[in-house]
PDB file of N, CA and C in Angstrom:
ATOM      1  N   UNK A   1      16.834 -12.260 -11.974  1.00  0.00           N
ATOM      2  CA  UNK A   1      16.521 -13.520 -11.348  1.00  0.00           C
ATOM      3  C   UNK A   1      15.135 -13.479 -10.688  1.00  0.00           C
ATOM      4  N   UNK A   2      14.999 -12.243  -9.980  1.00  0.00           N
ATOM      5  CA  UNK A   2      13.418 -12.346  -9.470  1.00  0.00           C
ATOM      6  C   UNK A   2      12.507 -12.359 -10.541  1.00  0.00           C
ATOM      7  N   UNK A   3      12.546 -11.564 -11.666  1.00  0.00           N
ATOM      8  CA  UNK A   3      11.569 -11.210 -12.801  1.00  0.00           C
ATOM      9  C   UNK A   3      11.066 -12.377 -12.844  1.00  0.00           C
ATOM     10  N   UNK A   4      11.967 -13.570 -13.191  1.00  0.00           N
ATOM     11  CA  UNK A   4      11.757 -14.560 -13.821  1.00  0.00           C
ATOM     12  C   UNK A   4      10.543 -15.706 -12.690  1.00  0.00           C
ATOM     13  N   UNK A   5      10.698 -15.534 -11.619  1.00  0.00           N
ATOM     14  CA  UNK A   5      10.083 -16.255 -10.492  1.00  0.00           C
ATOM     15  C   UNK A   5       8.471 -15.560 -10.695  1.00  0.00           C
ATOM     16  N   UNK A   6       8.720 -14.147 -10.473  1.00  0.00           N
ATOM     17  CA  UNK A   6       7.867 -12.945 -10.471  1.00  0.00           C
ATOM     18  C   UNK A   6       6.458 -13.420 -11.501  1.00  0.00           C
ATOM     19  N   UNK A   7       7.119 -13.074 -12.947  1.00  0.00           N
ATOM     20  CA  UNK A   7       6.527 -13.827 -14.146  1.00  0.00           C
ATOM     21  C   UNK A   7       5.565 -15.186 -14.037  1.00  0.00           C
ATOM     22  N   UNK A   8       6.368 -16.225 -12.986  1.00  0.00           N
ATOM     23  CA  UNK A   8       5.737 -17.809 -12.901  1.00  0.00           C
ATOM     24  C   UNK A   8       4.824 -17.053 -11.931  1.00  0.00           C
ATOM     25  N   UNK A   9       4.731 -16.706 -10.444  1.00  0.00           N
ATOM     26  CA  UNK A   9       3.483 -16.053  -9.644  1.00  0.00           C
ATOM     27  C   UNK A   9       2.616 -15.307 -10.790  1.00  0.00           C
ATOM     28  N   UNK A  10       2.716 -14.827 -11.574  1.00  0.00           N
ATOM     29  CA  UNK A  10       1.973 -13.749 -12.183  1.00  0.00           C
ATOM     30  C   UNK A  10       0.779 -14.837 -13.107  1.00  0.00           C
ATOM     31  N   UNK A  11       1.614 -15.786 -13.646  1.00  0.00           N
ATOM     32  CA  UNK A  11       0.734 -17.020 -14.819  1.00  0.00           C
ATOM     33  C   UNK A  11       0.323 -17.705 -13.931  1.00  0.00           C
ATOM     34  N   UNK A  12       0.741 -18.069 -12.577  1.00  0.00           N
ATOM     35  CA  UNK A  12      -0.273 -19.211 -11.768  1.00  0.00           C
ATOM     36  C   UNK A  12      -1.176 -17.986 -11.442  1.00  0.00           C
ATOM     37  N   UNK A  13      -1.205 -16.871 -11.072  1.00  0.00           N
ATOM     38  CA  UNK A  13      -2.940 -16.429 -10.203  1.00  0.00           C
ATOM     39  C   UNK A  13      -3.270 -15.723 -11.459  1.00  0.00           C
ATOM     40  N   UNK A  14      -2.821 -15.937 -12.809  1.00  0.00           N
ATOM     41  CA  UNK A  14      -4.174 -15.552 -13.927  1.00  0.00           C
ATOM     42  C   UNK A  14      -3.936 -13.821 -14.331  1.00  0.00           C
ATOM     43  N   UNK A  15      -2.949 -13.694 -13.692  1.00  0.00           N
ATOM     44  CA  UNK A  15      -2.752 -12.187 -14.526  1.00  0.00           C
ATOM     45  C   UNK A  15      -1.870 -12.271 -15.536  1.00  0.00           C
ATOM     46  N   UNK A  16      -2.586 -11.310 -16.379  1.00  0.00           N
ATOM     47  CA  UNK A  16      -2.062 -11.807 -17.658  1.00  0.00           C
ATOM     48  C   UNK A  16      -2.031 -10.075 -18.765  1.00  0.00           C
ATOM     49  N   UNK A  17      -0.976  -9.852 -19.098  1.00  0.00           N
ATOM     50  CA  UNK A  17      -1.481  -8.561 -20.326  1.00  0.00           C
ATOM     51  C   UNK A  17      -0.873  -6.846 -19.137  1.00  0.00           C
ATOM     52  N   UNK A  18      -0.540  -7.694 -17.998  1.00  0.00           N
ATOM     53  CA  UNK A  18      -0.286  -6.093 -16.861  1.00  0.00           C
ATOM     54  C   UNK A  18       1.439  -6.144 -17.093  1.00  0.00           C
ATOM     55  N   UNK A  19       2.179  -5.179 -16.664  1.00  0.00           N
ATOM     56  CA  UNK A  19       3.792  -4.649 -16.542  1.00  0.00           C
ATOM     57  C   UNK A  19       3.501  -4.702 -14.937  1.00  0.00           C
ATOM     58  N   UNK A  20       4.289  -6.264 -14.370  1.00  0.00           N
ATOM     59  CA  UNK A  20       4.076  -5.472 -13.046  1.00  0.00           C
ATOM     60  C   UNK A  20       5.500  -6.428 -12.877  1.00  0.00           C
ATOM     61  N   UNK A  21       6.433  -5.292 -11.774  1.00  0.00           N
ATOM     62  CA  UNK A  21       7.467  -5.383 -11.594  1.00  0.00           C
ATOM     63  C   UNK A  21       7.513  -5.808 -10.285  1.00  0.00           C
ATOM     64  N   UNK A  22       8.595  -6.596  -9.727  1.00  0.00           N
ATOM     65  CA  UNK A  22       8.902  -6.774  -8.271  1.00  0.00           C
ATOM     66  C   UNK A  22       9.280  -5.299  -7.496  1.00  0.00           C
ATOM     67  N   UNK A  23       9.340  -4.506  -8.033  1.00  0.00           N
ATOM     68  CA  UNK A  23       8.919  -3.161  -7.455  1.00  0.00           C
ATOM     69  C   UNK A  23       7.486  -2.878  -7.085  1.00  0.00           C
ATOM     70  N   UNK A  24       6.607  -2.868  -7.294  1.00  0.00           N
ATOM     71  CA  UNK A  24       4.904  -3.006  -7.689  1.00  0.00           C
ATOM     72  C   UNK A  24       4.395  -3.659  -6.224  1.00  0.00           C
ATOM     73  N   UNK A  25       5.337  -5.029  -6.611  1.00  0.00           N
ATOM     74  CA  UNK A  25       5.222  -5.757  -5.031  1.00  0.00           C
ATOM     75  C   UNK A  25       5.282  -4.970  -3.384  1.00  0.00           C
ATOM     76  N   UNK A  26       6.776  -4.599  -3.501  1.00  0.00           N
ATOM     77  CA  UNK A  26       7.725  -3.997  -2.636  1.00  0.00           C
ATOM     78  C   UNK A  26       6.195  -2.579  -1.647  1.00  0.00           C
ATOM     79  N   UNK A  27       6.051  -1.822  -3.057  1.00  0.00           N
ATOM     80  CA  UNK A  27       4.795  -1.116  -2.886  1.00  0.00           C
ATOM     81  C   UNK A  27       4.100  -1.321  -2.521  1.00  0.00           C
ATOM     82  N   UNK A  28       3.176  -2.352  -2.889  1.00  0.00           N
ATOM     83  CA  UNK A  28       2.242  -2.842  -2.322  1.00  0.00           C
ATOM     84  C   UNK A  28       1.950  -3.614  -0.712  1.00  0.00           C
ATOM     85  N   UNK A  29       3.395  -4.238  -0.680  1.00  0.00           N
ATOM     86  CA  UNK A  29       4.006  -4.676   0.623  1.00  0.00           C
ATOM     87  C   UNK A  29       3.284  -3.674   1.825  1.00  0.00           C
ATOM     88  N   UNK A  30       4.568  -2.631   1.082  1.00  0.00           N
ATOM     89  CA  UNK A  30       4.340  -1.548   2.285  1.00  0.00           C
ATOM     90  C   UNK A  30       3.335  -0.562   2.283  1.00  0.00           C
ATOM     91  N   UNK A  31       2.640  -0.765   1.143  1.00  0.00           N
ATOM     92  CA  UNK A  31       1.203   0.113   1.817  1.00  0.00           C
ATOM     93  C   UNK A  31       0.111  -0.625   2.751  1.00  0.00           C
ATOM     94  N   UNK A  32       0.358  -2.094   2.052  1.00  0.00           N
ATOM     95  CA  UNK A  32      -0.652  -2.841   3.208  1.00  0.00           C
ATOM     96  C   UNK A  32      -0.177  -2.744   4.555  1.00  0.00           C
ATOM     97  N   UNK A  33       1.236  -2.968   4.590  1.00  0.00           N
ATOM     98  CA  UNK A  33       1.894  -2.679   6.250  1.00  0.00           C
ATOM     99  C   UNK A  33       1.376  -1.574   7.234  1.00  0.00           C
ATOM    100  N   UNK A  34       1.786  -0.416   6.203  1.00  0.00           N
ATOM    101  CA  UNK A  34       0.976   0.605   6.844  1.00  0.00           C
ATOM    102  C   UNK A  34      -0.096   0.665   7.124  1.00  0.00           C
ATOM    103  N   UNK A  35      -1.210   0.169   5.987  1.00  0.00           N
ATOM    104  CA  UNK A  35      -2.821   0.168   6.280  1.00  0.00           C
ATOM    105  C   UNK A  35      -3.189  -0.620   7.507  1.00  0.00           C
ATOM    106  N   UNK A  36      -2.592  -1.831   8.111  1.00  0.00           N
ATOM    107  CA  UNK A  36      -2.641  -2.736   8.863  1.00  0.00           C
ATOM    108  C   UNK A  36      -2.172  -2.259  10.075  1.00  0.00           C
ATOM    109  N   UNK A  37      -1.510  -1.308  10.233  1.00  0.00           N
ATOM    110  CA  UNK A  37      -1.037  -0.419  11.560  1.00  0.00           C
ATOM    111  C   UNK A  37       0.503  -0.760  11.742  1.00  0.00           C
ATOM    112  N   UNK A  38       1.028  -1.380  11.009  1.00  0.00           N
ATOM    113  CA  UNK A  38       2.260  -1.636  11.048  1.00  0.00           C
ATOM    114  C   UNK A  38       3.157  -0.117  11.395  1.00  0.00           C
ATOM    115  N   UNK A  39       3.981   0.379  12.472  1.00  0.00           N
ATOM    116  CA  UNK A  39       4.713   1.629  12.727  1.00  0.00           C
ATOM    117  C   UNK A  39       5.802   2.027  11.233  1.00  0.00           C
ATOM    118  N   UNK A  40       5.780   2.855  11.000  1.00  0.00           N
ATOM    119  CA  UNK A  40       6.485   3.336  10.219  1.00  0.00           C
ATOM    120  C   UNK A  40       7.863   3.158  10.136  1.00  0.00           C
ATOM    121  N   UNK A  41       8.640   3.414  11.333  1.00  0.00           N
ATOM    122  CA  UNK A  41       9.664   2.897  11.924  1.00  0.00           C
ATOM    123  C   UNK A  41      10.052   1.423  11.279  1.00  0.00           C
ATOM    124  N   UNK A  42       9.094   0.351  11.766  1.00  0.00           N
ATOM    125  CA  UNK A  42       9.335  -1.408  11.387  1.00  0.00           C
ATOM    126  C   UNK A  42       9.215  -1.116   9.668  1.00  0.00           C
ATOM    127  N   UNK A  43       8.651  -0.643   8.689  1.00  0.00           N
ATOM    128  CA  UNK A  43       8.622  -0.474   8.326  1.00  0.00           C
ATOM    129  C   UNK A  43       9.854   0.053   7.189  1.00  0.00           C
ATOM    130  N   UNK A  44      10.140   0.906   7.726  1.00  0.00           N
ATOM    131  CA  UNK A  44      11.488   2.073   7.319  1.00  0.00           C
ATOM    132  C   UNK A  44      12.526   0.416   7.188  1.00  0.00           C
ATOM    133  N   UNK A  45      12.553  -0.302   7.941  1.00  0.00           N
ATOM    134  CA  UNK A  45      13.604  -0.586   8.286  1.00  0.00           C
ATOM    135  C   UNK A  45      13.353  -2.277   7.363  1.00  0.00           C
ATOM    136  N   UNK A  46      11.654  -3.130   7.189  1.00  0.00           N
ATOM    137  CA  UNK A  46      11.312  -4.000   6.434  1.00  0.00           C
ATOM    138  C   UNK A  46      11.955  -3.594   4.610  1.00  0.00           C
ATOM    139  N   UNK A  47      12.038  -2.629   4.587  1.00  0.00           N
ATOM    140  CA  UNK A  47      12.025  -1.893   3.187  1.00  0.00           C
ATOM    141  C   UNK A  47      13.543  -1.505   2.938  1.00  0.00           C
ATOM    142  N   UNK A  48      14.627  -1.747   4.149  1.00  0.00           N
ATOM    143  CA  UNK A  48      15.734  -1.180   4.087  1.00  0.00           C
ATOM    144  C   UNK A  48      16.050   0.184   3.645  1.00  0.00           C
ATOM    145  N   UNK A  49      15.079   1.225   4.015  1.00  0.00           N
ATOM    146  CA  UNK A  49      15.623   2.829   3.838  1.00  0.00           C
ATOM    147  C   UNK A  49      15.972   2.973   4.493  1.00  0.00           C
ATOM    148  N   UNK A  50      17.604   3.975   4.412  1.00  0.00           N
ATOM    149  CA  UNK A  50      18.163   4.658   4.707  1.00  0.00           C
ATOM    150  C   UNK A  50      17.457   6.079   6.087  1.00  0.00           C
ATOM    151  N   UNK A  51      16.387   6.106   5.225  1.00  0.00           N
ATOM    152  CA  UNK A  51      15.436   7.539   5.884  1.00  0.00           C
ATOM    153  C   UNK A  51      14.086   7.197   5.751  1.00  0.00           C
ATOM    154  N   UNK A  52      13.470   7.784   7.099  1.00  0.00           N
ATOM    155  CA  UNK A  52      12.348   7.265   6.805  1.00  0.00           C
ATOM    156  C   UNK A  52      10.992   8.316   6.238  1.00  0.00           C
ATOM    157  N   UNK A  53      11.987   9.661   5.900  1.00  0.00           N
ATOM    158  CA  UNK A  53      10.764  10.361   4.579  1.00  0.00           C
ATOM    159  C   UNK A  53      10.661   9.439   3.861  1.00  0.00           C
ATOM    160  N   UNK A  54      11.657   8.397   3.268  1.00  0.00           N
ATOM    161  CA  UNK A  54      11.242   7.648   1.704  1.00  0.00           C
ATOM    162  C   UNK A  54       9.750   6.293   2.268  1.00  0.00           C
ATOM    163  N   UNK A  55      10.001   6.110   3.472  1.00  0.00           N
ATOM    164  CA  UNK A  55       8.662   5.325   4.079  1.00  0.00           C
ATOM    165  C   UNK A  55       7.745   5.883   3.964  1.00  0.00           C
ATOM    166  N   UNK A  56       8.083   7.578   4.709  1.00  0.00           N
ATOM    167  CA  UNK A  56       6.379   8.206   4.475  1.00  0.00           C
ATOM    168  C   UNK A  56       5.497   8.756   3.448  1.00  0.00           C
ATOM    169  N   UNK A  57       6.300   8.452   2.290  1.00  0.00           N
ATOM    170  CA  UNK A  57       5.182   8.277   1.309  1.00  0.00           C
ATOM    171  C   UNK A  57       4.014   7.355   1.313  1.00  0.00           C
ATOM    172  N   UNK A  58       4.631   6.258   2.059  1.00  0.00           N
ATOM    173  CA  UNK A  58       3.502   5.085   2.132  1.00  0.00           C
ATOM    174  C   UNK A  58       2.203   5.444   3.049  1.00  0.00           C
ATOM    175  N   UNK A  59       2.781   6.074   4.398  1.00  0.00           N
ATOM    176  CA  UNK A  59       1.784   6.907   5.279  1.00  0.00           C
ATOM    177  C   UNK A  59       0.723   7.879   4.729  1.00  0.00           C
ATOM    178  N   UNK A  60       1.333   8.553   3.864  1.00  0.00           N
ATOM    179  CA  UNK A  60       0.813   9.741   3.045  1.00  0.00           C
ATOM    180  C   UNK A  60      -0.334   9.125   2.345  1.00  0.00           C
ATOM    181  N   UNK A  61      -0.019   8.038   1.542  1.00  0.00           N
ATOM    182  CA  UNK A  61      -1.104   6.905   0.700  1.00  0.00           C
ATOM    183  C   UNK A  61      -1.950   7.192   1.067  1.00  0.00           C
ATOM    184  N   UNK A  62      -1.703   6.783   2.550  1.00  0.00           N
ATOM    185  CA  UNK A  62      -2.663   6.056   3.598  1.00  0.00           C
ATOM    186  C   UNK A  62      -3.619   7.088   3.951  1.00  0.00           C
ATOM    187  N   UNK A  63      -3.272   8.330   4.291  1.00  0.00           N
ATOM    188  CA  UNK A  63      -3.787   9.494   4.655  1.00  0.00           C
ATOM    189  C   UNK A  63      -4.780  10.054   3.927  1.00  0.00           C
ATOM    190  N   UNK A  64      -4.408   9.718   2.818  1.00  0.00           N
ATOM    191  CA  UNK A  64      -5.425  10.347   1.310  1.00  0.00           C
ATOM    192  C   UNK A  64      -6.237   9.258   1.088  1.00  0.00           C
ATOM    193  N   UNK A  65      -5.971   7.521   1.864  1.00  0.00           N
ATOM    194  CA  UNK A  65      -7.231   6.895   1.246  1.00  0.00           C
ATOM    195  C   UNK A  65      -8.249   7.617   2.617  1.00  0.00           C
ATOM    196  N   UNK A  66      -7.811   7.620   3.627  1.00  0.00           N
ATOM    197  CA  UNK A  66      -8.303   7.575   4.964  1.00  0.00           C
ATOM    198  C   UNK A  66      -8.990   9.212   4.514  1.00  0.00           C
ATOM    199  N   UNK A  67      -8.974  10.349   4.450  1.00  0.00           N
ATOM    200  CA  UNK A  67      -9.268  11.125   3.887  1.00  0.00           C
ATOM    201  C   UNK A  67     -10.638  11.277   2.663  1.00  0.00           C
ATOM    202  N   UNK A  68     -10.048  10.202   1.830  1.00  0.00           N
ATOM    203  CA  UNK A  68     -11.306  10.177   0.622  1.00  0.00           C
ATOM    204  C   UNK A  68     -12.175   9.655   0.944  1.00  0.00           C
ATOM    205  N   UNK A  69     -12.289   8.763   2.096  1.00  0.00           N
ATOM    206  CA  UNK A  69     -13.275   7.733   2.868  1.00  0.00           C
ATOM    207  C   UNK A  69     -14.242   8.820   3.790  1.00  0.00           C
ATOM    208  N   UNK A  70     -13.674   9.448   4.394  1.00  0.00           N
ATOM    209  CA  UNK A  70     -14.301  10.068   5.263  1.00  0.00           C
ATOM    210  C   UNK A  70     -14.964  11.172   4.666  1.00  0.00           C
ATOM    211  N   UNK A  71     -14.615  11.953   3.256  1.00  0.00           N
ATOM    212  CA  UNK A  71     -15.117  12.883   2.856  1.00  0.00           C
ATOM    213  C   UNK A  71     -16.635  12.212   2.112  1.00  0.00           C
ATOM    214  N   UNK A  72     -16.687  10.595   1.554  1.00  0.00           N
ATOM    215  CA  UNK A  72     -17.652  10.113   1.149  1.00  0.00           C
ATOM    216  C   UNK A  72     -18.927   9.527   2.209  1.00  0.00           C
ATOM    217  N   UNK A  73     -18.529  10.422   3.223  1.00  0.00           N
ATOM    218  CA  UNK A  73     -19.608   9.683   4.309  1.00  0.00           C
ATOM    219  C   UNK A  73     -20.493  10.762   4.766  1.00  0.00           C
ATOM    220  N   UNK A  74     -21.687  10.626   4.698  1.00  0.00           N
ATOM    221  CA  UNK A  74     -22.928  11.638   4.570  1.00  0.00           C
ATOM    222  C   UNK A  74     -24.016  11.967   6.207  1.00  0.00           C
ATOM    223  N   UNK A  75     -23.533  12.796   6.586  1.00  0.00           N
ATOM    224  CA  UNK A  75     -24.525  13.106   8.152  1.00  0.00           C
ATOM    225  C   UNK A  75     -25.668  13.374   8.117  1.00  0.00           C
ATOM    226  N   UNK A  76     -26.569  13.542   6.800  1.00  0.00           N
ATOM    227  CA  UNK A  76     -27.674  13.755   6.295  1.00  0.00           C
ATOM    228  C   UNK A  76     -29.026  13.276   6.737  1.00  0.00           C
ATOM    229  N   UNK A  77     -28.769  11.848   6.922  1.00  0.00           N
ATOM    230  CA  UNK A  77     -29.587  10.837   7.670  1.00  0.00           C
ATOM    231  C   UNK A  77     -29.495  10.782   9.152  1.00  0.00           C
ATOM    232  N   UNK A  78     -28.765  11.288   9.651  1.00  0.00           N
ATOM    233  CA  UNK A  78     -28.675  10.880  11.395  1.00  0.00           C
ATOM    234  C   UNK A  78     -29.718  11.993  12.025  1.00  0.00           C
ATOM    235  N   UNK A  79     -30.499  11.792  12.738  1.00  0.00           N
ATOM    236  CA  UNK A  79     -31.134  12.701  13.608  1.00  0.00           C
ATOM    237  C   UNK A  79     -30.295  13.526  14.571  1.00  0.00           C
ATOM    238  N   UNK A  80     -30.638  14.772  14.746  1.00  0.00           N
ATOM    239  CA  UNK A  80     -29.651  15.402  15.551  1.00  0.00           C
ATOM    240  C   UNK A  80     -31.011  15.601  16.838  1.00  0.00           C
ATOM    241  N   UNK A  81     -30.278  15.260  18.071  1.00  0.00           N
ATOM    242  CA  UNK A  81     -30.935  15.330  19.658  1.00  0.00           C
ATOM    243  C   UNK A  81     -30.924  17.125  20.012  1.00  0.00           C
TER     244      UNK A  81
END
């Protein structure tokens, strides 16, 4: 029943040719939650897990974008006093 709703969102904003599941969503949900500072906890519980290791994968995401960001940033240019 969702697929089918899922499918109509997917042809109104123009995507077209991708496999994307109302799972995909769910994911995406909760990585923005997290990125946005949303607690893990509200979270755990938006997503209905049981436990909230299965949330902190989403944290983890987060950690490795927050991580790859900071490793691409260069002290090269700053004058040191």
């Amino acid at each position: 029943m969702t697929q089918h709703k899922l499918q109509t969102w997917l042809k109104e904003a123009g995507i077209d040719g991708k496999r994307i599941t109302f799972h995909c969503f769910r994911h995406t949900f909760a990585t923005l939650q997290v990125a946005s500072g949303t607690d893990i906890y509200t979270v755990q519980h938006m997503l209905s897990h049981a436990n909230v290791s299965t949330t902190q994968i989403y944290a983890d995401i987060m950690d490795s974008g927050k991580r790859k960001a900071a490793e691409r940033l260069s002290l090269d240019g700053i004058n040191k006093e």
